[in-house]
C-alpha atoms as a PDB file:
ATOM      1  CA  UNK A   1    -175.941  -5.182  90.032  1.00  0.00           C
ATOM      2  CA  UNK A   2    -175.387  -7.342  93.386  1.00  0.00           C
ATOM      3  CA  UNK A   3    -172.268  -9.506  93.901  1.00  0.00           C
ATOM      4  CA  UNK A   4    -172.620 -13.222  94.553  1.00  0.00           C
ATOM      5  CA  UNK A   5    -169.602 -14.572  95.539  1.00  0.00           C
ATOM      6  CA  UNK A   6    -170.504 -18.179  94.054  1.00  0.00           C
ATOM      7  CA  UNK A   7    -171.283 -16.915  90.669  1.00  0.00           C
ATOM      8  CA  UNK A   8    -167.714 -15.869  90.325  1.00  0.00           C
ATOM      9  CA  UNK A   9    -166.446 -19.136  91.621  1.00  0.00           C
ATOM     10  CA  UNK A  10    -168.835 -21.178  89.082  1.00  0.00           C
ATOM     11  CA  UNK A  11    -168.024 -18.788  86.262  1.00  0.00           C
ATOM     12  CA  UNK A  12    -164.541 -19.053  87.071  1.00  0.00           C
ATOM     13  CA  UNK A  13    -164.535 -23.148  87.355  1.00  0.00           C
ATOM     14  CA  UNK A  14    -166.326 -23.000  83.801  1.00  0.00           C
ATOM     15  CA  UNK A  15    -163.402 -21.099  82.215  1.00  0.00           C
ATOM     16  CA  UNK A  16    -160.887 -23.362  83.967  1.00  0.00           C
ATOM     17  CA  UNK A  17    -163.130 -26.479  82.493  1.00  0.00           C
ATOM     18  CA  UNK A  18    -163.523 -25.144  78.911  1.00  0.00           C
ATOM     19  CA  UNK A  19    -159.403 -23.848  78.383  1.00  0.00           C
ATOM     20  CA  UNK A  20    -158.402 -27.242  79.944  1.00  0.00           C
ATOM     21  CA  UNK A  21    -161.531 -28.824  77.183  1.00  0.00           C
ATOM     22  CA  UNK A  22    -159.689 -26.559  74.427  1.00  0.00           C
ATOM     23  CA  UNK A  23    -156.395 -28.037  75.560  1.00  0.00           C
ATOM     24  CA  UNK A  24    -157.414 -31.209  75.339  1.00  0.00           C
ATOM     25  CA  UNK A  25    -158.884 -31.102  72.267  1.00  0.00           C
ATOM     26  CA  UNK A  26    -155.558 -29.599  71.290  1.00  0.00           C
ATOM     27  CA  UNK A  27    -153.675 -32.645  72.400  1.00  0.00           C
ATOM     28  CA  UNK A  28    -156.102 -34.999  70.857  1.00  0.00           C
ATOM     29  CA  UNK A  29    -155.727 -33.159  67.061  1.00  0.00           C
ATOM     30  CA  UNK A  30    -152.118 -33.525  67.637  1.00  0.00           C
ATOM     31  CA  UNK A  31    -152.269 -37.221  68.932  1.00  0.00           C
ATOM     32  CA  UNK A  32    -154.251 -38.375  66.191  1.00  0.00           C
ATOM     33  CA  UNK A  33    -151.704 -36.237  63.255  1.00  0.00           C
ATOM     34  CA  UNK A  34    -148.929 -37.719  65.205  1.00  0.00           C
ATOM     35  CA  UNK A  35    -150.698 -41.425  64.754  1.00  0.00           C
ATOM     36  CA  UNK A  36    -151.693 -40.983  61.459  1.00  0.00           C
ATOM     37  CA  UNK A  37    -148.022 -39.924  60.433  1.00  0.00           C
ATOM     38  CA  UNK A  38    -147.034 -43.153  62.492  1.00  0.00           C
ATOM     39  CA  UNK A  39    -148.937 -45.375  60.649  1.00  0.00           C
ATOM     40  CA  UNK A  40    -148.141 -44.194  57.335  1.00  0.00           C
ATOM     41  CA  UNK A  41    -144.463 -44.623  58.284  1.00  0.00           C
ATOM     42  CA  UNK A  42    -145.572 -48.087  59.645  1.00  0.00           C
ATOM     43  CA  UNK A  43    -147.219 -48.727  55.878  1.00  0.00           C
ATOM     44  CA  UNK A  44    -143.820 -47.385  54.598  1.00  0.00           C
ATOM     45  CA  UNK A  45    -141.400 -49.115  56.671  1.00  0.00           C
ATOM     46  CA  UNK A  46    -143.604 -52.406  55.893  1.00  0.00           C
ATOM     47  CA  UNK A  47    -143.237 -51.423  52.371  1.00  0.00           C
ATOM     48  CA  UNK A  48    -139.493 -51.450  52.732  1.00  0.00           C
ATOM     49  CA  UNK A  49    -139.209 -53.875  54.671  1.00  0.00           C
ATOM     50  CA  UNK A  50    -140.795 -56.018  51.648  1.00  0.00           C
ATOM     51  CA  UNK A  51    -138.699 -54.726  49.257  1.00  0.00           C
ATOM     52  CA  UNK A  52    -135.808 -55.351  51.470  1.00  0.00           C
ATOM     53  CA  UNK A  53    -136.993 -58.990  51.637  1.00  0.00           C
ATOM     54  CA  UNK A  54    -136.979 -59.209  48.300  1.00  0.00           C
ATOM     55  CA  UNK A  55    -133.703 -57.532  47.344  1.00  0.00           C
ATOM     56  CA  UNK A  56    -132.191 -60.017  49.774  1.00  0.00           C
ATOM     57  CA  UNK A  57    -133.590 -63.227  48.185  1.00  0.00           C
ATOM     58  CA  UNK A  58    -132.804 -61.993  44.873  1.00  0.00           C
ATOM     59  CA  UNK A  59    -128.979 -61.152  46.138  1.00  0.00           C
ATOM     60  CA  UNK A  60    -129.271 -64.663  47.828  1.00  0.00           C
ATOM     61  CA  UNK A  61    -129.863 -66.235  44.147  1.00  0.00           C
ATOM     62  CA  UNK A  62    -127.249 -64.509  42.790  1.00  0.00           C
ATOM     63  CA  UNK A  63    -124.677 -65.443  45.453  1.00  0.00           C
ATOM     64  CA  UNK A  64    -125.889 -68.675  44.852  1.00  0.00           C
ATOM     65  CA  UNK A  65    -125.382 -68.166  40.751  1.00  0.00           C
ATOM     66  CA  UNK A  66    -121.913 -66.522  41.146  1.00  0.00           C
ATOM     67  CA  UNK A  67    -120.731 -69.507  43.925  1.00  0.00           C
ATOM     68  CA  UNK A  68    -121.718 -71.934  41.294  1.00  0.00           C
ATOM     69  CA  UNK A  69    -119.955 -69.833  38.975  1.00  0.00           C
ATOM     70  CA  UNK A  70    -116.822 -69.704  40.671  1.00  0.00           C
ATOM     71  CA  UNK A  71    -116.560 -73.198  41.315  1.00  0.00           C
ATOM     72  CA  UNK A  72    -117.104 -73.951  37.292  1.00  0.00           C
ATOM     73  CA  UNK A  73    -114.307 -70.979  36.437  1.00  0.00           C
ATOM     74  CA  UNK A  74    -112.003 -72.808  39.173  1.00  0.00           C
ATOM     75  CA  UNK A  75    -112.589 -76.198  37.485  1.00  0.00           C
ATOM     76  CA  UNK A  76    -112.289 -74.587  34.366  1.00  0.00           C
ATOM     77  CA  UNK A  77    -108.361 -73.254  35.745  1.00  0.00           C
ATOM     78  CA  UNK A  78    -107.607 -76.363  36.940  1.00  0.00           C
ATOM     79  CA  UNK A  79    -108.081 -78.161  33.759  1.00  0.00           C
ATOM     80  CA  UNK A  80    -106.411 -75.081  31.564  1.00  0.00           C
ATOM     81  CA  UNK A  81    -103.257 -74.654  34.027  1.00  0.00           C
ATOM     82  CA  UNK A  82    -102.720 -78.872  33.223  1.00  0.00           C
ATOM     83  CA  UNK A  83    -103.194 -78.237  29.900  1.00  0.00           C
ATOM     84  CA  UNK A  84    -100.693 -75.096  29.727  1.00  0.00           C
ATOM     85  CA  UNK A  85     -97.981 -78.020  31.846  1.00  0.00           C
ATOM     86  CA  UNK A  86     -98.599 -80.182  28.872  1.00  0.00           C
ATOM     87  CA  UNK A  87     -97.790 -77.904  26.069  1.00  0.00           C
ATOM     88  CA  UNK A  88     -94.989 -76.133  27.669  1.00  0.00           C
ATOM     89  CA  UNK A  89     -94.117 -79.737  27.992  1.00  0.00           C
ATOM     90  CA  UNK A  90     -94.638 -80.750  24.274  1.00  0.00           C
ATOM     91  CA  UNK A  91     -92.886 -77.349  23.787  1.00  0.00           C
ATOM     92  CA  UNK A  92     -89.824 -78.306  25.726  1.00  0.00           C
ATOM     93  CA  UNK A  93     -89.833 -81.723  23.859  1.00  0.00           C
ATOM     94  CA  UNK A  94     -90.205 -79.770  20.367  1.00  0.00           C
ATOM     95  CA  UNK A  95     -87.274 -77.622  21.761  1.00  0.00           C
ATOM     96  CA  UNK A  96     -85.175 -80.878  21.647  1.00  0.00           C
ATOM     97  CA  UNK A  97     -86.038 -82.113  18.872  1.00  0.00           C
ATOM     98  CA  UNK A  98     -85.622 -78.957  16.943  1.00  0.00           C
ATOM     99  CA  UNK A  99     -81.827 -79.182  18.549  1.00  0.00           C
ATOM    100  CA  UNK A 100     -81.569 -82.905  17.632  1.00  0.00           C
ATOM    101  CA  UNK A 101     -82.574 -82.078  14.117  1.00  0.00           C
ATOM    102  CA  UNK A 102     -80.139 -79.031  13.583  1.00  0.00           C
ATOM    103  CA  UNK A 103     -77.109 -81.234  15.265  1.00  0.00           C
ATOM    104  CA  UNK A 104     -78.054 -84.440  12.551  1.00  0.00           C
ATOM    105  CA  UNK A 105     -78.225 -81.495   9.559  1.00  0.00           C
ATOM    106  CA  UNK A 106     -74.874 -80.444  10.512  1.00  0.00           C
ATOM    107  CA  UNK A 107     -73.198 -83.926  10.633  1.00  0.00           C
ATOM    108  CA  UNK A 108     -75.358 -84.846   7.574  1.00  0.00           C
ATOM    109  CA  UNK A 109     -73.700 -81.826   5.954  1.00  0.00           C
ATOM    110  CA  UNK A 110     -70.273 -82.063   7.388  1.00  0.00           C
ATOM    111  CA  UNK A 111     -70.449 -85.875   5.748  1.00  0.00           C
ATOM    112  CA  UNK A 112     -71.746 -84.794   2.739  1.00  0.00           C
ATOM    113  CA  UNK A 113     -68.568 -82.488   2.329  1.00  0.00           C
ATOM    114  CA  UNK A 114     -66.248 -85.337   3.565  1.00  0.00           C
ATOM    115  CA  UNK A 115     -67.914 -87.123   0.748  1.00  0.00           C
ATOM    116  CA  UNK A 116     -67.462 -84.843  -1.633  1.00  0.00           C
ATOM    117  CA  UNK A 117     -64.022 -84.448  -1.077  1.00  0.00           C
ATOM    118  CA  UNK A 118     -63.441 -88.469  -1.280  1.00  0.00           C
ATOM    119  CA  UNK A 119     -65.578 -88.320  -4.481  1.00  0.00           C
ATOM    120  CA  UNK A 120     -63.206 -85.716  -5.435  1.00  0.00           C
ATOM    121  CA  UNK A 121     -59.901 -87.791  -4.444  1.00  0.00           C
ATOM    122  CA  UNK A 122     -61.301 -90.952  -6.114  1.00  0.00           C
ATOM    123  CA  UNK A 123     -62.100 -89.002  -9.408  1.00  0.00           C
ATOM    124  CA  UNK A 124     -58.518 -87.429  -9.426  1.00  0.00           C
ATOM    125  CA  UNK A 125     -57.262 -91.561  -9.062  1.00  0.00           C
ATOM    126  CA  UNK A 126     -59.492 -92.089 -11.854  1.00  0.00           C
ATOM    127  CA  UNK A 127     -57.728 -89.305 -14.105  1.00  0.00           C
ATOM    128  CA  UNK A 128     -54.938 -90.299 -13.153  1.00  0.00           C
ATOM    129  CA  UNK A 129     -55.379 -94.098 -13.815  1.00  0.00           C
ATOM    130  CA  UNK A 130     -56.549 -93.073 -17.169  1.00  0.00           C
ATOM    131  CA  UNK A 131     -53.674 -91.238 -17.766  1.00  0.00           C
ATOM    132  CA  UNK A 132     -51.448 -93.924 -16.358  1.00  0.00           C
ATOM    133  CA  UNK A 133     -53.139 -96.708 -18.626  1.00  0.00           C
ATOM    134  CA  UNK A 134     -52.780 -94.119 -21.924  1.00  0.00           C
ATOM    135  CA  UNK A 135     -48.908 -93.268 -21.522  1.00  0.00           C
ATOM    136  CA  UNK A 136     -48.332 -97.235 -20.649  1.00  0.00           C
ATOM    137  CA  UNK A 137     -50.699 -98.422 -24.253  1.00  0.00           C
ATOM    138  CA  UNK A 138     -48.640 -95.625 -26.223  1.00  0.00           C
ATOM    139  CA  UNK A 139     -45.004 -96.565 -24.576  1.00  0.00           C
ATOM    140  CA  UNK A 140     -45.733-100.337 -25.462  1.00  0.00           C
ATOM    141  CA  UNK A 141     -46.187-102.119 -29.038  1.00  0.00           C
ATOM    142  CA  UNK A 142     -48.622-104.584 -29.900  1.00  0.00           C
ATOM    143  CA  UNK A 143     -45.451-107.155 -31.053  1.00  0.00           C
ATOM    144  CA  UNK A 144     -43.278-106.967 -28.559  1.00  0.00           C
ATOM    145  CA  UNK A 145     -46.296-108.155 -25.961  1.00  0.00           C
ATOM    146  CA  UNK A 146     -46.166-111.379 -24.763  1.00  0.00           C
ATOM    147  CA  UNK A 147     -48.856-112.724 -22.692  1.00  0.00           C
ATOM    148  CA  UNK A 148     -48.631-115.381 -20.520  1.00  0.00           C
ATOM    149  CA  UNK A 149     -51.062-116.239 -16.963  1.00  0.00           C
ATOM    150  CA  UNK A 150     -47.490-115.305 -15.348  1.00  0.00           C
ATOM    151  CA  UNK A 151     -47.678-112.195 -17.026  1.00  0.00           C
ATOM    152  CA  UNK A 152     -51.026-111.522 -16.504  1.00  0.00           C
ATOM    153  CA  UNK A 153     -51.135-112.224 -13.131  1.00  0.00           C
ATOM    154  CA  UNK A 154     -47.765-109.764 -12.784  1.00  0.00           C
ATOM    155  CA  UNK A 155     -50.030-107.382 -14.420  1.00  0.00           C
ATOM    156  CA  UNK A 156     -52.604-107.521 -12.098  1.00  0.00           C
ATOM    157  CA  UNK A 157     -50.354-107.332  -9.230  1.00  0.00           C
ATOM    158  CA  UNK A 158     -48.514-104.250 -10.555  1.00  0.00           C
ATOM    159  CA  UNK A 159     -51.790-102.342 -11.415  1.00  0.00           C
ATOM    160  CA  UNK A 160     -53.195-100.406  -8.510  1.00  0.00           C
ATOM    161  CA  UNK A 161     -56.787-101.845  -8.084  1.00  0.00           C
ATOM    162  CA  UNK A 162     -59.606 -99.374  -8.810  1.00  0.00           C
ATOM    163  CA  UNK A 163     -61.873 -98.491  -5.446  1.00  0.00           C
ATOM    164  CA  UNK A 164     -64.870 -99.411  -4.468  1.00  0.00           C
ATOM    165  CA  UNK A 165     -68.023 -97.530  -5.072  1.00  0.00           C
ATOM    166  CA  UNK A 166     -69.089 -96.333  -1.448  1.00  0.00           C
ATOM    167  CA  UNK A 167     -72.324 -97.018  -0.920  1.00  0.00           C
ATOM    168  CA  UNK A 168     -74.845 -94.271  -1.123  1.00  0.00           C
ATOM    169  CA  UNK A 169     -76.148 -93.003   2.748  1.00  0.00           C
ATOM    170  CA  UNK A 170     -79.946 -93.018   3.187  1.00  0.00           C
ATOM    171  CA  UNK A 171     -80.000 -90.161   4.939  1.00  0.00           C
ATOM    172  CA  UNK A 172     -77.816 -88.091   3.012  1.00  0.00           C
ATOM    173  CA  UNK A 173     -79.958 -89.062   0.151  1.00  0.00           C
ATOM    174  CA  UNK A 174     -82.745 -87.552   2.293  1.00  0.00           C
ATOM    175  CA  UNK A 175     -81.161 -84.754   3.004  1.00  0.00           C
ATOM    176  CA  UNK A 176     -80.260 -84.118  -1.083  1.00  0.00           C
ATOM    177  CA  UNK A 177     -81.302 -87.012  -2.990  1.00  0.00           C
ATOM    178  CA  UNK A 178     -80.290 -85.706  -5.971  1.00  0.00           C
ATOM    179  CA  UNK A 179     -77.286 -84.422  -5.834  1.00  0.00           C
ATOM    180  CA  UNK A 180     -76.020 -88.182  -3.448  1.00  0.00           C
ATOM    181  CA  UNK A 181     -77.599 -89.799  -6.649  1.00  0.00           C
ATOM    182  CA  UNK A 182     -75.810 -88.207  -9.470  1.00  0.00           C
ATOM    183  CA  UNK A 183     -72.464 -88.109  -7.123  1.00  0.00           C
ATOM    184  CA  UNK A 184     -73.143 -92.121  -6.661  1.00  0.00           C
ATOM    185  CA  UNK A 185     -74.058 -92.709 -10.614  1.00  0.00           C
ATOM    186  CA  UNK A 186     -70.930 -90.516 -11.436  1.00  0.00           C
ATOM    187  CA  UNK A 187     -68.595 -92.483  -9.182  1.00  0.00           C
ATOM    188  CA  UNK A 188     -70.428 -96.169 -10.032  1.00  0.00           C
ATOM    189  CA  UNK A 189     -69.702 -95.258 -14.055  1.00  0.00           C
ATOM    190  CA  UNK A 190     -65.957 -93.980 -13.064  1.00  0.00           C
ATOM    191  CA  UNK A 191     -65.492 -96.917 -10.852  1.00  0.00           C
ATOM    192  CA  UNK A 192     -67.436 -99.417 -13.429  1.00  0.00           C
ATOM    193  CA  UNK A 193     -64.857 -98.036 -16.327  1.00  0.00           C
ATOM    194  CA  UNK A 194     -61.673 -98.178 -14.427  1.00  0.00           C
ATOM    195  CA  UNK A 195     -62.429-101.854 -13.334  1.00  0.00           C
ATOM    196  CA  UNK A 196     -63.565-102.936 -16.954  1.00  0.00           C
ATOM    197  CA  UNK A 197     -60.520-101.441 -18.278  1.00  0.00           C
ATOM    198  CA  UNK A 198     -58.125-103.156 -15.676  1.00  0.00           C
ATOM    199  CA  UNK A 199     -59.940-106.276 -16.381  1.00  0.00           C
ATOM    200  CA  UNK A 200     -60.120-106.060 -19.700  1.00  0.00           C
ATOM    201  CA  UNK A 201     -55.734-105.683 -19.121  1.00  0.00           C
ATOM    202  CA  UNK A 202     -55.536-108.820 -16.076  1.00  0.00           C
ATOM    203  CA  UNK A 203     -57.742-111.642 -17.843  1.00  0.00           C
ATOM    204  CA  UNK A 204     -56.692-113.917 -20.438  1.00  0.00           C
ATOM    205  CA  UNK A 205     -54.230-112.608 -23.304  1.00  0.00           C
ATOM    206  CA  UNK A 206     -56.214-110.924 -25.935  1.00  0.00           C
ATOM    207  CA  UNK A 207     -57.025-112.444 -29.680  1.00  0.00           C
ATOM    208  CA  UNK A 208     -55.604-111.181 -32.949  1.00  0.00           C
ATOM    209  CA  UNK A 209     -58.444-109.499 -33.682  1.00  0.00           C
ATOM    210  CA  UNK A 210     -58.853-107.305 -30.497  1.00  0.00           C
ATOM    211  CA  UNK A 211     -54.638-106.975 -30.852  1.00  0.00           C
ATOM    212  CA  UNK A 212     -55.782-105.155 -34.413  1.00  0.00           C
ATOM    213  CA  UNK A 213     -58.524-103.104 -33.543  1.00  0.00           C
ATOM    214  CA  UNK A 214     -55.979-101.760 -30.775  1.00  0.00           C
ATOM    215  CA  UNK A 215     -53.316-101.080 -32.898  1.00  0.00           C
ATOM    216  CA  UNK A 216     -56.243 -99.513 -34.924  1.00  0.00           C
ATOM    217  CA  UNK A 217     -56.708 -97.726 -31.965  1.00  0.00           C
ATOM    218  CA  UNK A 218     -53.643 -96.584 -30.816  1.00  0.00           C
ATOM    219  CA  UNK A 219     -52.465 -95.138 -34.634  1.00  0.00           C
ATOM    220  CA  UNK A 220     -56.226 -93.531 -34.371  1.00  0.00           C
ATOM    221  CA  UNK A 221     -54.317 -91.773 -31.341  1.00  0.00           C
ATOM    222  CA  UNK A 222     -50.932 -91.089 -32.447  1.00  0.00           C
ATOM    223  CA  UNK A 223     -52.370 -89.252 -35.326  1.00  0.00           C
ATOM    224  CA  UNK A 224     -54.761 -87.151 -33.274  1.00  0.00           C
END
């Protein structure tokens, strides 16, 4: 077989052509994978970036929803921290008053025992008035009494006058009603009993009849 020296040369030009054909088509698989990757991450990324879009306007609404939110819970501590001044207020005021009360029960009760002990003094006059007016009717006779307005007006003089009822205190009667009322009706019958009794002894000289009936009386005693 002959050698041709341009043979070679073409047959070396058409391997050249067809590894740098192979090469290329090489690249262009590779280009075309590569851009079909791309543009599914393109689809993707769009994809996300939708979603992205979204999540933000639906975190937009909600800042939106919580800001309104937070103004209505402010308002609503505004109007609950006045209301809180206003009770501890009323609760300051009830404090005091509480105080006030406890300080008028004490002096209500430190009268009613200074009451009590003048009821106490008056009813121990009243004994002893009694007693006084008893011993006095048994030391005298009905004869030797003469009665005169001289002599009843000596008698009056010399007779210690009964008290006074006191008057009853509304607000110890609020504090014990009943026991200010029976104390009162006690000391009104003691003090309506001595006076009839020292009137009964200072007004005009009695009748024969009432000097009997006392006589009556007074042997009715002595006997006892």
């Amino acid at each position: 077989m002959l050698w041709v020296p341009g043979t070679f040369w073409a047959q070396a030009r058409e391997d050249i052509l067809a590894q740098d054909l192979e090469e290329a088509r090489d690249v262009r698989t590779e280009l075309l994978e590569q851009t079909c990757r791309l543009r599914e991450e393109s689809d993707k990324l769009a994809r996300e970036r939708e979603q992205v879009l979204e999540e933000k306007d639906s975190l937009a609404l909600q800042v939106q929803k919580l800001s309104l939110d937070c103004d209505m819970y402010q308002q609503k501590s505004s109007v609950i921290q006045s209301q809180l001044g206003e009770l501890q207020a009323e609760r300051d005021q009830a404090y005091l008053l509480r105080d006030e009360a406890q300080a008028q029960i004490a002096r209500s009760l430190a009268e009613k025992d200074t009451l009590r002990g003048q009821v106490v003094e008056l009813q121990e006059k009243l004994f002893t008035l009694r007693a006084w007016g008893a011993q006095r009717s048994g030391q005298e006779k009905p004869g030797e009494r003469k009665y005169s307005w001289e002599s009843s007006r000596e008698c009056c003089n010399d007779q210690p006058s009964s008290p006074r009822p006191r008057p009853r205190l509304r607000r110890m009667e609020a504090i014990c009603p009943q026991y200010m009322r029976e104390d009162t009706d006690t000391s009104t019958e003691y003090g309506e009993e001595s006076y009839s009794s020292f009137r009964s002894q200072c007004v005009e000289p009695p009748g024969s009849e009432s000097l009997r009936r006392r006589q009556e009386e007074l042997q009715h005693r002595t006997d006892g």
